[in-house]
PDB file of N, CA and C in Angstrom:
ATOM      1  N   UNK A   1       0.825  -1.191   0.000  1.00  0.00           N
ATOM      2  CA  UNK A   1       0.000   0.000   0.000  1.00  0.00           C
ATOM      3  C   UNK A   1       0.860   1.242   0.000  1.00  0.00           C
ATOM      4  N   UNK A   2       0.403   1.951  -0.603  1.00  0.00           N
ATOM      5  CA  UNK A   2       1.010   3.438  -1.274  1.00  0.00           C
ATOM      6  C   UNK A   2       0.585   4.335   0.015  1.00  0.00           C
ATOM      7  N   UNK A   3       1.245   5.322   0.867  1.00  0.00           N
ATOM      8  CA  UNK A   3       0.955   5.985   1.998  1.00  0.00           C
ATOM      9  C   UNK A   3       0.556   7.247   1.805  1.00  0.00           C
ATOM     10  N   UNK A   4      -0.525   7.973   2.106  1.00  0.00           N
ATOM     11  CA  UNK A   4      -0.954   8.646   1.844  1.00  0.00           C
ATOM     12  C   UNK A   4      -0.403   9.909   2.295  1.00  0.00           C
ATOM     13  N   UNK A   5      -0.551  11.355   1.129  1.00  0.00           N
ATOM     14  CA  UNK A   5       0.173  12.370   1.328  1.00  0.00           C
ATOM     15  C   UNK A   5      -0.387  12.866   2.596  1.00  0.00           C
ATOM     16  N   UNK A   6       0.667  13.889   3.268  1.00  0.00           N
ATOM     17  CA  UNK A   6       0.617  14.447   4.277  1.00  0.00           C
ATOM     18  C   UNK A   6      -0.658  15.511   4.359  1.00  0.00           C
ATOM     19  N   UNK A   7      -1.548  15.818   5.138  1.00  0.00           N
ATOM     20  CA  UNK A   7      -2.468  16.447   5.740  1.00  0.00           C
ATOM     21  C   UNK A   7      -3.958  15.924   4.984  1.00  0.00           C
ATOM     22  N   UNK A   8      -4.007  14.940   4.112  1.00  0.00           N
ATOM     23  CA  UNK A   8      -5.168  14.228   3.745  1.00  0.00           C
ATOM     24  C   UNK A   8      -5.340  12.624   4.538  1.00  0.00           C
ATOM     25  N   UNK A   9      -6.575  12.581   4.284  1.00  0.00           N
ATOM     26  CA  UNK A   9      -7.123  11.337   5.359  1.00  0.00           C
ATOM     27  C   UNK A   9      -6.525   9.807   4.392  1.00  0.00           C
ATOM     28  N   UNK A  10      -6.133   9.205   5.374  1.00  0.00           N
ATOM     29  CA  UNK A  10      -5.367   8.105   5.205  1.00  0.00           C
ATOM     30  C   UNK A  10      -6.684   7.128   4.490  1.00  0.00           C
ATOM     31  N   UNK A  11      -8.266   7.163   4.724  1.00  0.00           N
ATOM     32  CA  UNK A  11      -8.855   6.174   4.387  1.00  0.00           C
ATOM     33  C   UNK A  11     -10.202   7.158   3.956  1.00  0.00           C
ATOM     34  N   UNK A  12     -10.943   6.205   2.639  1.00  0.00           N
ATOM     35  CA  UNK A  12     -11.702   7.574   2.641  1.00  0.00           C
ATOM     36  C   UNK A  12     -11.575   7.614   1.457  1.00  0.00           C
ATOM     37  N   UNK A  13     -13.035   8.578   0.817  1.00  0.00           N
ATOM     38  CA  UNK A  13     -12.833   8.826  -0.594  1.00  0.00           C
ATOM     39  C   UNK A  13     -12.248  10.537  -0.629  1.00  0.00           C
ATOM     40  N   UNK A  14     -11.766  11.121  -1.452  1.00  0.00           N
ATOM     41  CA  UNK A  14     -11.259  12.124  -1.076  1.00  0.00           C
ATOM     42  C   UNK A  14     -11.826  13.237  -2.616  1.00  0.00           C
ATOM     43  N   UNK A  15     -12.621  14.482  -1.702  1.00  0.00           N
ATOM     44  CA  UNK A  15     -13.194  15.372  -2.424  1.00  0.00           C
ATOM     45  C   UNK A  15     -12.253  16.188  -3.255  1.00  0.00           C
ATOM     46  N   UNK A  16     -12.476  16.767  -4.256  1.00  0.00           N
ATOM     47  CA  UNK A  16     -12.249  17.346  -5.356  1.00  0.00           C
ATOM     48  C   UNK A  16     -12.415  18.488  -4.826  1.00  0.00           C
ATOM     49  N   UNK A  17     -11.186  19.794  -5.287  1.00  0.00           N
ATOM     50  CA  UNK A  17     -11.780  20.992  -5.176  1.00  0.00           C
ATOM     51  C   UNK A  17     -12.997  21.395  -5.625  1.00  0.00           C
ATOM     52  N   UNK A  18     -12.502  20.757  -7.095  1.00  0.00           N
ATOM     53  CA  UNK A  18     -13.697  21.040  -8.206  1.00  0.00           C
ATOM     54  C   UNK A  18     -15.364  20.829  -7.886  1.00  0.00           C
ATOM     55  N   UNK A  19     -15.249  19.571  -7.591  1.00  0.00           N
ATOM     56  CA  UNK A  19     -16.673  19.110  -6.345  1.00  0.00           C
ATOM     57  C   UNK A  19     -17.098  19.771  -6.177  1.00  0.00           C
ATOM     58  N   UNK A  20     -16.315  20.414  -4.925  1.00  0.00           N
ATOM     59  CA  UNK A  20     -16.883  21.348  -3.716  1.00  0.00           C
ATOM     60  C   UNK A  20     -16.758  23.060  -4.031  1.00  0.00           C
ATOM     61  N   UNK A  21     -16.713  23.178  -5.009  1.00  0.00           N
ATOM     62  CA  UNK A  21     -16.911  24.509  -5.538  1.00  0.00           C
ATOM     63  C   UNK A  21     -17.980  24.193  -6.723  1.00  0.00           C
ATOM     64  N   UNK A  22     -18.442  23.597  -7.297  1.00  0.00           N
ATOM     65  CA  UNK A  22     -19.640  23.043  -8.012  1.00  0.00           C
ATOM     66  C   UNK A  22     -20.622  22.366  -7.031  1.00  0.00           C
ATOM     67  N   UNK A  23     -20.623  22.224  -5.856  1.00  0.00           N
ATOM     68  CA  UNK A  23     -21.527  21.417  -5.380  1.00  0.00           C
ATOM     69  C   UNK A  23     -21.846  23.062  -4.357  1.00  0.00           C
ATOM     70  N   UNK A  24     -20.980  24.412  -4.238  1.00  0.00           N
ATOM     71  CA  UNK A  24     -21.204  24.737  -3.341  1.00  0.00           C
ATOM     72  C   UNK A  24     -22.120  25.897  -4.505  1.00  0.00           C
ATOM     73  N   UNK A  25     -21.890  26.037  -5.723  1.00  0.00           N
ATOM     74  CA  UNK A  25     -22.205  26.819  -7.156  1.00  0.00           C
ATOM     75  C   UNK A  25     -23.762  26.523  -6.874  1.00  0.00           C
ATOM     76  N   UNK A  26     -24.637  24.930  -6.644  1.00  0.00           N
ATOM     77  CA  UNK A  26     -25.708  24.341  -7.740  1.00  0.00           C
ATOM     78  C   UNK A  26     -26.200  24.532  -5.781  1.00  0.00           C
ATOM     79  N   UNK A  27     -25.754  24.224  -4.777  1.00  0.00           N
ATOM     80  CA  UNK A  27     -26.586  24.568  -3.636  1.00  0.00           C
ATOM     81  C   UNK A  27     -27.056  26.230  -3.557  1.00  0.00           C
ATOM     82  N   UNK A  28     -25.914  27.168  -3.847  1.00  0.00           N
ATOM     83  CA  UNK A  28     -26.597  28.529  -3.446  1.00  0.00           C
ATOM     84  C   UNK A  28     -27.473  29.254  -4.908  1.00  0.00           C
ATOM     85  N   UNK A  29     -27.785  28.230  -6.100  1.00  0.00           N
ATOM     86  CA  UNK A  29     -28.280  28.724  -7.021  1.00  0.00           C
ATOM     87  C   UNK A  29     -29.393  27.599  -7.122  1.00  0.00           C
ATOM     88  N   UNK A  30     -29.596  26.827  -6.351  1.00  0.00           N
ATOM     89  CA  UNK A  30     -31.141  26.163  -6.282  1.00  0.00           C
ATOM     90  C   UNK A  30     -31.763  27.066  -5.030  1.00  0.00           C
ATOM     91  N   UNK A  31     -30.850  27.495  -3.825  1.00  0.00           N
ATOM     92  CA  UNK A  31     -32.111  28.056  -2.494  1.00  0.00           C
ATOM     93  C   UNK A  31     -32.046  29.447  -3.199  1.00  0.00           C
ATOM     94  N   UNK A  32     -31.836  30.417  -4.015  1.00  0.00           N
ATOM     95  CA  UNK A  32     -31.377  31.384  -4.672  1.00  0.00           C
ATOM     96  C   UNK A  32     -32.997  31.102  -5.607  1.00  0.00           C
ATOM     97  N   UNK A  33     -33.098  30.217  -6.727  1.00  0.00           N
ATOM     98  CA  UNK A  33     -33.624  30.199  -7.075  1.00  0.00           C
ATOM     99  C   UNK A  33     -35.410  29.326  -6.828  1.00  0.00           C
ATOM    100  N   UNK A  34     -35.417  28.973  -5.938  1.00  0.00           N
ATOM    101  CA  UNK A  34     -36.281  28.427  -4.574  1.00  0.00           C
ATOM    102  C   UNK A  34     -36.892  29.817  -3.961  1.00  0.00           C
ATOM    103  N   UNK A  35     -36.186  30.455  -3.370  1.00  0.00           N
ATOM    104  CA  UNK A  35     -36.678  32.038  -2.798  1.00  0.00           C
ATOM    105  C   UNK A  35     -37.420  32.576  -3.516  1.00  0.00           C
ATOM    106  N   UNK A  36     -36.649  33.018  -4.863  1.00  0.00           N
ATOM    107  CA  UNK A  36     -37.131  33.720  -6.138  1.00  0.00           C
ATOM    108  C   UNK A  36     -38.989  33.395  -6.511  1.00  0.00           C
ATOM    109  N   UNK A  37     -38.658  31.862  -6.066  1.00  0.00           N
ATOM    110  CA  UNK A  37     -40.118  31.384  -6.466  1.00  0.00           C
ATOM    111  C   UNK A  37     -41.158  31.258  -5.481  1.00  0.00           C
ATOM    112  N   UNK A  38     -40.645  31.151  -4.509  1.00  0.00           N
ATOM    113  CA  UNK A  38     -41.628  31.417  -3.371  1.00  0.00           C
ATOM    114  C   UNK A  38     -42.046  32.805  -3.049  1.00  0.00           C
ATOM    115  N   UNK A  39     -41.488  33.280  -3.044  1.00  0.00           N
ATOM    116  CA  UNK A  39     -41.540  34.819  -3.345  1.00  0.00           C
ATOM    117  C   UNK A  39     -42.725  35.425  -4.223  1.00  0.00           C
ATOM    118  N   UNK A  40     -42.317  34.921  -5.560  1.00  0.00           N
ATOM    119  CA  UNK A  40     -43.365  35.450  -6.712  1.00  0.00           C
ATOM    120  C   UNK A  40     -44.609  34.707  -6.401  1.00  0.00           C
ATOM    121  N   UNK A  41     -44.809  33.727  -6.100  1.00  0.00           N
ATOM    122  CA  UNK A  41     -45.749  33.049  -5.339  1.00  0.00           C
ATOM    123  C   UNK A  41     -46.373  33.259  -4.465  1.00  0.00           C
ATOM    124  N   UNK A  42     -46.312  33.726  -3.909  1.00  0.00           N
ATOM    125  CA  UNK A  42     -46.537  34.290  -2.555  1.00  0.00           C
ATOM    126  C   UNK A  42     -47.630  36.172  -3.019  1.00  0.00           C
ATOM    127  N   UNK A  43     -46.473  36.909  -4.023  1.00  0.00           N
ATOM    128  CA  UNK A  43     -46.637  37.905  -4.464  1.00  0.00           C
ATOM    129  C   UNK A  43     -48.129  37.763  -5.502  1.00  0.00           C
ATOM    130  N   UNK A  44     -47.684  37.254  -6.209  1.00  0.00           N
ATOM    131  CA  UNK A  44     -49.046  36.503  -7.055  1.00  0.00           C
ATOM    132  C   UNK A  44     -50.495  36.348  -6.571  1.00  0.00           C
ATOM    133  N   UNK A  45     -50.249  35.327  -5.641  1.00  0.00           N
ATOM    134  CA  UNK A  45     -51.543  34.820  -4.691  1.00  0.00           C
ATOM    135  C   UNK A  45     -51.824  36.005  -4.391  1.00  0.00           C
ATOM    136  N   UNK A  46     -51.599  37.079  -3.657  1.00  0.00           N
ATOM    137  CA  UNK A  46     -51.568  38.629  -2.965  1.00  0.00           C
ATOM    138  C   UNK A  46     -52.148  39.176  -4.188  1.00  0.00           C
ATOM    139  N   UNK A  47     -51.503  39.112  -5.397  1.00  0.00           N
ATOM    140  CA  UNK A  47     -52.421  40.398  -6.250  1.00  0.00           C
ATOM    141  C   UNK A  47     -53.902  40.073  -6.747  1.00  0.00           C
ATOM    142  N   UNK A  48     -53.754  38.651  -7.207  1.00  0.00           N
ATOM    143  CA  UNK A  48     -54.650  37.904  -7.142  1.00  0.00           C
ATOM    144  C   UNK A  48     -56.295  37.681  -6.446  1.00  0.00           C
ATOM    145  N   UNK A  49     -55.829  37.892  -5.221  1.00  0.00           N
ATOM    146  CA  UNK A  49     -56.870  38.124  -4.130  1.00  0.00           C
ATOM    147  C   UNK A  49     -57.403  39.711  -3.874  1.00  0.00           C
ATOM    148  N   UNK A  50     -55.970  40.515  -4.042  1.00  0.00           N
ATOM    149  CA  UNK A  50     -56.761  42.013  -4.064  1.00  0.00           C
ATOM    150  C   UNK A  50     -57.452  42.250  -5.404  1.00  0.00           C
ATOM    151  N   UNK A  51     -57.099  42.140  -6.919  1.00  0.00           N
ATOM    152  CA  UNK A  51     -57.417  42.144  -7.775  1.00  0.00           C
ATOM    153  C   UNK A  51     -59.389  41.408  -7.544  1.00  0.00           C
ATOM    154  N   UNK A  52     -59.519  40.182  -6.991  1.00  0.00           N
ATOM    155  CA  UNK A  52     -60.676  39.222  -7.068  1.00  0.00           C
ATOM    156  C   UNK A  52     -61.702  40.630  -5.730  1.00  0.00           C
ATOM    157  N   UNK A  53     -60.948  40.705  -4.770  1.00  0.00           N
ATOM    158  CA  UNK A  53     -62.141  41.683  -3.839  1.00  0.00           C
ATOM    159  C   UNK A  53     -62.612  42.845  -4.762  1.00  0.00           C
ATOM    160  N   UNK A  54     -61.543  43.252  -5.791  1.00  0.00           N
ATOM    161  CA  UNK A  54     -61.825  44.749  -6.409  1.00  0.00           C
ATOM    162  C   UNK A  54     -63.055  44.277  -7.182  1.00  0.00           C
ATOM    163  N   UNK A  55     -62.995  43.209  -8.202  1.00  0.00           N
ATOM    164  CA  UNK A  55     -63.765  43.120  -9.042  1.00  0.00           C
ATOM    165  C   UNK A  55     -65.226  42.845  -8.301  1.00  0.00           C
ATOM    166  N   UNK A  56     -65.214  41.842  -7.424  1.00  0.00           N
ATOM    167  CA  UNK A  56     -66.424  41.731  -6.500  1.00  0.00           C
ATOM    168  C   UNK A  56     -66.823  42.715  -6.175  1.00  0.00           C
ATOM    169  N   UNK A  57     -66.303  43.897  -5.188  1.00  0.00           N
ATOM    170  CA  UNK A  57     -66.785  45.182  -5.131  1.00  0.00           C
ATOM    171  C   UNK A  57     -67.682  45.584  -6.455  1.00  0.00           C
ATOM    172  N   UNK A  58     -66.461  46.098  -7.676  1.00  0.00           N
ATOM    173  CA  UNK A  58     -67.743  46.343  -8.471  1.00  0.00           C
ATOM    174  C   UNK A  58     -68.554  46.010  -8.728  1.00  0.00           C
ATOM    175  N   UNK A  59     -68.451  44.366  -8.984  1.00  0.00           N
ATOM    176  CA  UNK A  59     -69.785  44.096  -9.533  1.00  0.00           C
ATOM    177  C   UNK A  59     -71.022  43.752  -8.949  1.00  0.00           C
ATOM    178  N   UNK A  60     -70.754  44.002  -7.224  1.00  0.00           N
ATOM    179  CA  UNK A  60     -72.238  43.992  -6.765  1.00  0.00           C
ATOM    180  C   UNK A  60     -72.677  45.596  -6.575  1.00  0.00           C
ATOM    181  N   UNK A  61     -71.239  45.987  -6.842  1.00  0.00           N
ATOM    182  CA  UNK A  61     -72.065  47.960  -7.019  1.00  0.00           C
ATOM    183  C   UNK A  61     -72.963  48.459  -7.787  1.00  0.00           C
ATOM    184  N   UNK A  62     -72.196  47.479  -9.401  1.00  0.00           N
ATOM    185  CA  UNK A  62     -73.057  48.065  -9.931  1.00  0.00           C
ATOM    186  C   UNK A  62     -74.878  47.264 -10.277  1.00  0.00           C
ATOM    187  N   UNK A  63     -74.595  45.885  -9.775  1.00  0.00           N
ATOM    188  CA  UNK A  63     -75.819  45.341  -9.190  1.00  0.00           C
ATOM    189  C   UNK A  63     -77.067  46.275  -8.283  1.00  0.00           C
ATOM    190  N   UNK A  64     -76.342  46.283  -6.747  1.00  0.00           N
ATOM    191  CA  UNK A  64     -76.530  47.576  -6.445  1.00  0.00           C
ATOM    192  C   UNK A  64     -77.671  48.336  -6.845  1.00  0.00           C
ATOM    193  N   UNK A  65     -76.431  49.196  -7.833  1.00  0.00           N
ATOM    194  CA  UNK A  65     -77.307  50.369  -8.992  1.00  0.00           C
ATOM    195  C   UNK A  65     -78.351  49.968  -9.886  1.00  0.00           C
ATOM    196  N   UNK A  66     -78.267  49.128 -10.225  1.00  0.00           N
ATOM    197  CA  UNK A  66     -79.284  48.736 -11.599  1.00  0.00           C
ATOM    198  C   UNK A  66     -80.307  48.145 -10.880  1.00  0.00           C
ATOM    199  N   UNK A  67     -80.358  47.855  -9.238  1.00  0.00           N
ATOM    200  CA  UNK A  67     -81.547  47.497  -8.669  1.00  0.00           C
ATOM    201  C   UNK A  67     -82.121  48.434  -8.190  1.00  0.00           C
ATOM    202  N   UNK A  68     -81.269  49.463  -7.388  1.00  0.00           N
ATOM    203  CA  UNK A  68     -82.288  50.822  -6.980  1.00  0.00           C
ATOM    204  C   UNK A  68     -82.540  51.647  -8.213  1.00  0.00           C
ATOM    205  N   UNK A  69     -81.770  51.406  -9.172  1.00  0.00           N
ATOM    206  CA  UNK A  69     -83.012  52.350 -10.393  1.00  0.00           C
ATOM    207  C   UNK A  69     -83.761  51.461 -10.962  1.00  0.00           C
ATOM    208  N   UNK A  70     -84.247  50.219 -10.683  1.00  0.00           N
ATOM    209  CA  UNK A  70     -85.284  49.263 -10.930  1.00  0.00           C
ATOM    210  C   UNK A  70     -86.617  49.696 -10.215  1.00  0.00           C
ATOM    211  N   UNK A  71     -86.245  49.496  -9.211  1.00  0.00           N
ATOM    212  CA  UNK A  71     -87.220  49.719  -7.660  1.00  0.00           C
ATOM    213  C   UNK A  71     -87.415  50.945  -8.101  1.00  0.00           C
ATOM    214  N   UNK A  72     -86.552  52.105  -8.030  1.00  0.00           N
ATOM    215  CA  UNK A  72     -87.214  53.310  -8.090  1.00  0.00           C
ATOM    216  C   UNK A  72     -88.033  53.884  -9.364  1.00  0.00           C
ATOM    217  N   UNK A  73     -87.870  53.089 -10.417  1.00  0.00           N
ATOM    218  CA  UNK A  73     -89.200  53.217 -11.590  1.00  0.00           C
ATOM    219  C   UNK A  73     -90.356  52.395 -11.177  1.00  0.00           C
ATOM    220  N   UNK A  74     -89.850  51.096 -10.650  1.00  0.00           N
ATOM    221  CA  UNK A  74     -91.285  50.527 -10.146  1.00  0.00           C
ATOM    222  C   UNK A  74     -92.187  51.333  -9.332  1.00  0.00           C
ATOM    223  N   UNK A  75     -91.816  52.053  -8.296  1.00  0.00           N
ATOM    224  CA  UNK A  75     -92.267  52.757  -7.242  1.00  0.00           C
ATOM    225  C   UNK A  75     -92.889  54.130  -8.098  1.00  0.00           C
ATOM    226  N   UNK A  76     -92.185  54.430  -8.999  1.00  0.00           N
ATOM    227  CA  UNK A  76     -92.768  55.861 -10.029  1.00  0.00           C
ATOM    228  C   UNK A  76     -93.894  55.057 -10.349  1.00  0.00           C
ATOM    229  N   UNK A  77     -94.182  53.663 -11.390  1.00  0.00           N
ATOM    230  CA  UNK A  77     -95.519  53.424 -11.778  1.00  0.00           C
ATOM    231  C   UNK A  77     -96.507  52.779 -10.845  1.00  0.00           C
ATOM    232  N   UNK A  78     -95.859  52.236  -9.255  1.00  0.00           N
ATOM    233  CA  UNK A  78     -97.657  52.527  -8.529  1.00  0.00           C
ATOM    234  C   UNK A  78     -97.404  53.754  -7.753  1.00  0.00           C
ATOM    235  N   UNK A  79     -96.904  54.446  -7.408  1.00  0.00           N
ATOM    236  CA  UNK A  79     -97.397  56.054  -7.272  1.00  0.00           C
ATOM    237  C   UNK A  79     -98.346  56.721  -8.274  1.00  0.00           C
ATOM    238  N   UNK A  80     -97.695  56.024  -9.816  1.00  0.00           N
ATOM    239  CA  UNK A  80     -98.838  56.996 -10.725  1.00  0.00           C
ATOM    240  C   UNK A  80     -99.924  55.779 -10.597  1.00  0.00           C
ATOM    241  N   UNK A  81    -100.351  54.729 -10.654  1.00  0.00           N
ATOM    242  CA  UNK A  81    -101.210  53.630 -10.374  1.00  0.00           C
ATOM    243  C   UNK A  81    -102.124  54.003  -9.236  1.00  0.00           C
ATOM    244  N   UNK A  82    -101.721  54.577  -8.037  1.00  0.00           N
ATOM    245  CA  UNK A  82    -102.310  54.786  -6.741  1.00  0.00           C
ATOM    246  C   UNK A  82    -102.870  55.943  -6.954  1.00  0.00           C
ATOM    247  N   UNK A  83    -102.130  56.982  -8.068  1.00  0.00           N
ATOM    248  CA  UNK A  83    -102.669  58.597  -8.188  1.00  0.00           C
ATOM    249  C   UNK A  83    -103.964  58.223  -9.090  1.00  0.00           C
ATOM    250  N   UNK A  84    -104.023  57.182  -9.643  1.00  0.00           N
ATOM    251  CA  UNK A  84    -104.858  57.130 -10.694  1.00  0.00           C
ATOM    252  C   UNK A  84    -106.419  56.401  -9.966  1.00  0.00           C
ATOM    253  N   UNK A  85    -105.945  55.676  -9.179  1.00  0.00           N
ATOM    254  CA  UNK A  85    -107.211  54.807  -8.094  1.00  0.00           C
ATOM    255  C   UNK A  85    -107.799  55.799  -7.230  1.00  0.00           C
ATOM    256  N   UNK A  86    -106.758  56.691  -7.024  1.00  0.00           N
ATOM    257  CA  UNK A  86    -107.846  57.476  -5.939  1.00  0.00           C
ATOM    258  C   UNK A  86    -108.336  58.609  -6.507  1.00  0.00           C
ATOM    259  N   UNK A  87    -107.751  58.841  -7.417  1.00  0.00           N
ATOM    260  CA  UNK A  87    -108.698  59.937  -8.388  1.00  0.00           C
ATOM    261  C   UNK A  87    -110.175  59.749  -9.321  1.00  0.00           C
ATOM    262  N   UNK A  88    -110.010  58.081  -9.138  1.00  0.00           N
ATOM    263  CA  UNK A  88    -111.266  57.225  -9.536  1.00  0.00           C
ATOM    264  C   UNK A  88    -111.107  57.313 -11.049  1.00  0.00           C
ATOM    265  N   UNK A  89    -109.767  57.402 -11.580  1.00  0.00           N
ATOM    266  CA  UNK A  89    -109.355  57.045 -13.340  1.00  0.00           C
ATOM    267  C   UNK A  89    -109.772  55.878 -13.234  1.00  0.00           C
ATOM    268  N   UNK A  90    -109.143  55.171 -12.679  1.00  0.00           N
ATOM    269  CA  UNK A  90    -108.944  53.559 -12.376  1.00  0.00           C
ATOM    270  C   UNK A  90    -109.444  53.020 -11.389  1.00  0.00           C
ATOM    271  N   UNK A  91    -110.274  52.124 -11.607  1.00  0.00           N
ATOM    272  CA  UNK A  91    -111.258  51.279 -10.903  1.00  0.00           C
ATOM    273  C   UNK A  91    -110.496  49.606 -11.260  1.00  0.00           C
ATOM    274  N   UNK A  92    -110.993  49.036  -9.875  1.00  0.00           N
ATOM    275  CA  UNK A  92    -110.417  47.566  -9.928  1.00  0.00           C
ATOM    276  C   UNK A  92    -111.427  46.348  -9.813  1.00  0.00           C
ATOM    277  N   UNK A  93    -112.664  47.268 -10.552  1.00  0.00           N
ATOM    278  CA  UNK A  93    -113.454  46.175 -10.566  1.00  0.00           C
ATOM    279  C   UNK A  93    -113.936  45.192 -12.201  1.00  0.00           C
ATOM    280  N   UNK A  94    -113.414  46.135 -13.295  1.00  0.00           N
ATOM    281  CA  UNK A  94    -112.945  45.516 -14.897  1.00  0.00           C
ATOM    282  C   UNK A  94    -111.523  45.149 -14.951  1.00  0.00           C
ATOM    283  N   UNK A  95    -111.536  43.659 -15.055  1.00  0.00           N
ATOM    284  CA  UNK A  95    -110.690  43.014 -14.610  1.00  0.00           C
ATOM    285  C   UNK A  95    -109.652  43.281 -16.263  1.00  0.00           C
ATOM    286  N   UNK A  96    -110.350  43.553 -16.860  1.00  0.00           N
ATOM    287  CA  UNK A  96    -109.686  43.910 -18.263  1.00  0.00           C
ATOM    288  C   UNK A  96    -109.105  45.349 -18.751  1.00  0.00           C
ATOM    289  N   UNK A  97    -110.013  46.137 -18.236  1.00  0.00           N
ATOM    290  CA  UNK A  97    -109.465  47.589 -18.392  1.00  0.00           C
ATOM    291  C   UNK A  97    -108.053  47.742 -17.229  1.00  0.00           C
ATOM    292  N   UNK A  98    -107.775  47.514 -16.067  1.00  0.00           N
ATOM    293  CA  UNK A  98    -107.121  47.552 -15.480  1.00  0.00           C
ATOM    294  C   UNK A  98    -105.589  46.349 -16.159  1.00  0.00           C
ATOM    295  N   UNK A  99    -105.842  44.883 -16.670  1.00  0.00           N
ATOM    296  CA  UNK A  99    -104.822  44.019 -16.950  1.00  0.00           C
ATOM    297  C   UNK A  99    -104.127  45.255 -18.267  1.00  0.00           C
ATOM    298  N   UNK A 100    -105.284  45.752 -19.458  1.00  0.00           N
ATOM    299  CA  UNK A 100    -104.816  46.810 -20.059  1.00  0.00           C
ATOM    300  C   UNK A 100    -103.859  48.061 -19.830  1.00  0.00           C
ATOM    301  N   UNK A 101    -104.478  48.548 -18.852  1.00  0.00           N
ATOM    302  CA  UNK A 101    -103.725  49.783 -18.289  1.00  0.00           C
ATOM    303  C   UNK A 101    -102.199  49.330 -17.555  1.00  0.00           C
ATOM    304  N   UNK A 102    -101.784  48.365 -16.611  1.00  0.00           N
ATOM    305  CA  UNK A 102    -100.958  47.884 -16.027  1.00  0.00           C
ATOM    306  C   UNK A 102    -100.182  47.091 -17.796  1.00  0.00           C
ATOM    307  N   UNK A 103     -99.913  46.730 -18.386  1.00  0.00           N
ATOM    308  CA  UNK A 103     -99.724  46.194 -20.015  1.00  0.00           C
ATOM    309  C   UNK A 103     -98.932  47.948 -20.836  1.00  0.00           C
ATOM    310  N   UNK A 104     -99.634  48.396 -20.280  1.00  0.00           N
ATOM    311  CA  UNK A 104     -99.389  49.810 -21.221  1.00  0.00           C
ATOM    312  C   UNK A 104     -98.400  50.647 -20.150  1.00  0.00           C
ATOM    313  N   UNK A 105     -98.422  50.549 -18.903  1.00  0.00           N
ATOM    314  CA  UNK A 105     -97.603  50.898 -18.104  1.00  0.00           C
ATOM    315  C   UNK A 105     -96.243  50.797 -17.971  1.00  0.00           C
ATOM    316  N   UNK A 106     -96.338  49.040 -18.472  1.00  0.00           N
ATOM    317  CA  UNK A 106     -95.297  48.630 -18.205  1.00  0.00           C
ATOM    318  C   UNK A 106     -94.440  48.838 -19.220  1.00  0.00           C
ATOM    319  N   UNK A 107     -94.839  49.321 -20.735  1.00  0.00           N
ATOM    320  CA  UNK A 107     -94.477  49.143 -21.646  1.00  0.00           C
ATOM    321  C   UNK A 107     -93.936  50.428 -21.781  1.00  0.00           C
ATOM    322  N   UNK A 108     -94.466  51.429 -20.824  1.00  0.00           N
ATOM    323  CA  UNK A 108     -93.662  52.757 -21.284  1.00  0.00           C
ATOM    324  C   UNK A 108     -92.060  53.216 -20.671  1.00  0.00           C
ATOM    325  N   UNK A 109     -91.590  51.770 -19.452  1.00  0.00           N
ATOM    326  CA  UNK A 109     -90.566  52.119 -19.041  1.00  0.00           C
ATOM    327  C   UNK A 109     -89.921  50.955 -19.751  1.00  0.00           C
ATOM    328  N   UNK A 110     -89.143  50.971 -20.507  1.00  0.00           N
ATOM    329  CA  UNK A 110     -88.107  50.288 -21.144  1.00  0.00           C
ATOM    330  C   UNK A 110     -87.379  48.671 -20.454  1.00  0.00           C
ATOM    331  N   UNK A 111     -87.088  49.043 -19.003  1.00  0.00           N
ATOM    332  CA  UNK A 111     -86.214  48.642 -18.207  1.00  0.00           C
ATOM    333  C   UNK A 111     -87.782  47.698 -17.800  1.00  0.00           C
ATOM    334  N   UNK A 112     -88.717  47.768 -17.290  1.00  0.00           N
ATOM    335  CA  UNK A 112     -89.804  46.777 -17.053  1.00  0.00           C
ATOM    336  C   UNK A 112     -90.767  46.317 -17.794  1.00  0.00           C
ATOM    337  N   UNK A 113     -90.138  46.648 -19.219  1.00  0.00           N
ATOM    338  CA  UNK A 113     -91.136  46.050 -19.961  1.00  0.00           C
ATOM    339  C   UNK A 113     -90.684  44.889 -20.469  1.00  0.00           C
ATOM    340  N   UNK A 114     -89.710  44.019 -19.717  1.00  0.00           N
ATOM    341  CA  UNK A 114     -89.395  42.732 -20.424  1.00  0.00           C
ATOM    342  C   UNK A 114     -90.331  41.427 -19.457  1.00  0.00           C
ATOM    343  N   UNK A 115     -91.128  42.083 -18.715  1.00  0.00           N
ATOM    344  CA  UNK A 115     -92.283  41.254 -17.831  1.00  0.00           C
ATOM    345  C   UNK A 115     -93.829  41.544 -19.270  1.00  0.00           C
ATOM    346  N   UNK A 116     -94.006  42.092 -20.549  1.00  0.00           N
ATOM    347  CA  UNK A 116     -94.247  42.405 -21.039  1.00  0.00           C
ATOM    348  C   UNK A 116     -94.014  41.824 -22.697  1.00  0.00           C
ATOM    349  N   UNK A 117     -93.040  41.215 -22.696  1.00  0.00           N
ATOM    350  CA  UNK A 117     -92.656  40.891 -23.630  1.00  0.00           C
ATOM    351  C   UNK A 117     -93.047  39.513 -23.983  1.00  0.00           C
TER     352      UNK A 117
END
């Protein structure tokens, strides 16, 4: 047996500079690139979720809106419906002149005349 040089281990496989400067290269450029991705990940999910509340916001706003200006034309035609009963235009005892008049009502607001259609 051949004796091994001075300040290396007598038994043993014995590392390579090269190794250990490539093994120390591919460790700090996988947690390097590991971070990077957890990171954007992380960042992502985050815009993601603020982006999803924004859009929800709007779109029950403008729900919302398109229901109180629903309601508030409905409420315009029995106000004029109620102005018309107690002024004795409109009587609710011709079950036909009245299905008529409520037909023609509905037809003059755009937005409730698809109960009409």
């Amino acid at each position: 047996m051949k004796p091994s040089a001075p300040g290396w281990p007598a038994k043993g496989r014995q590392i390579s500079f090269r190794s250990v400067l490539l093994g120390s290269v591919l460790a700090i450029l996988l947690v390097s690139v590991g971070l990077v991705g957890l990171v954007s990940y992380a960042n992502a999910t985050l815009a993601v979720r603020k982006l999803s509340g924004h859009v929800l916001r709007q779109t029950s706003d403008r729900i919302r809106e398109e229901i109180e200006s629903l309601l508030e034309r409905a409420v315009l035609v029995s106000r004029v419906n109620k102005n018309r009963y107690n002024s004795r235009e409109l009587t609710y005892d011709d079950f036909d002149e009245i299905t008529e008049h409520f037909y023609k009502s509905m037809g003059v607001l755009e937005e409730l005349s698809y109960v009409t259609r």
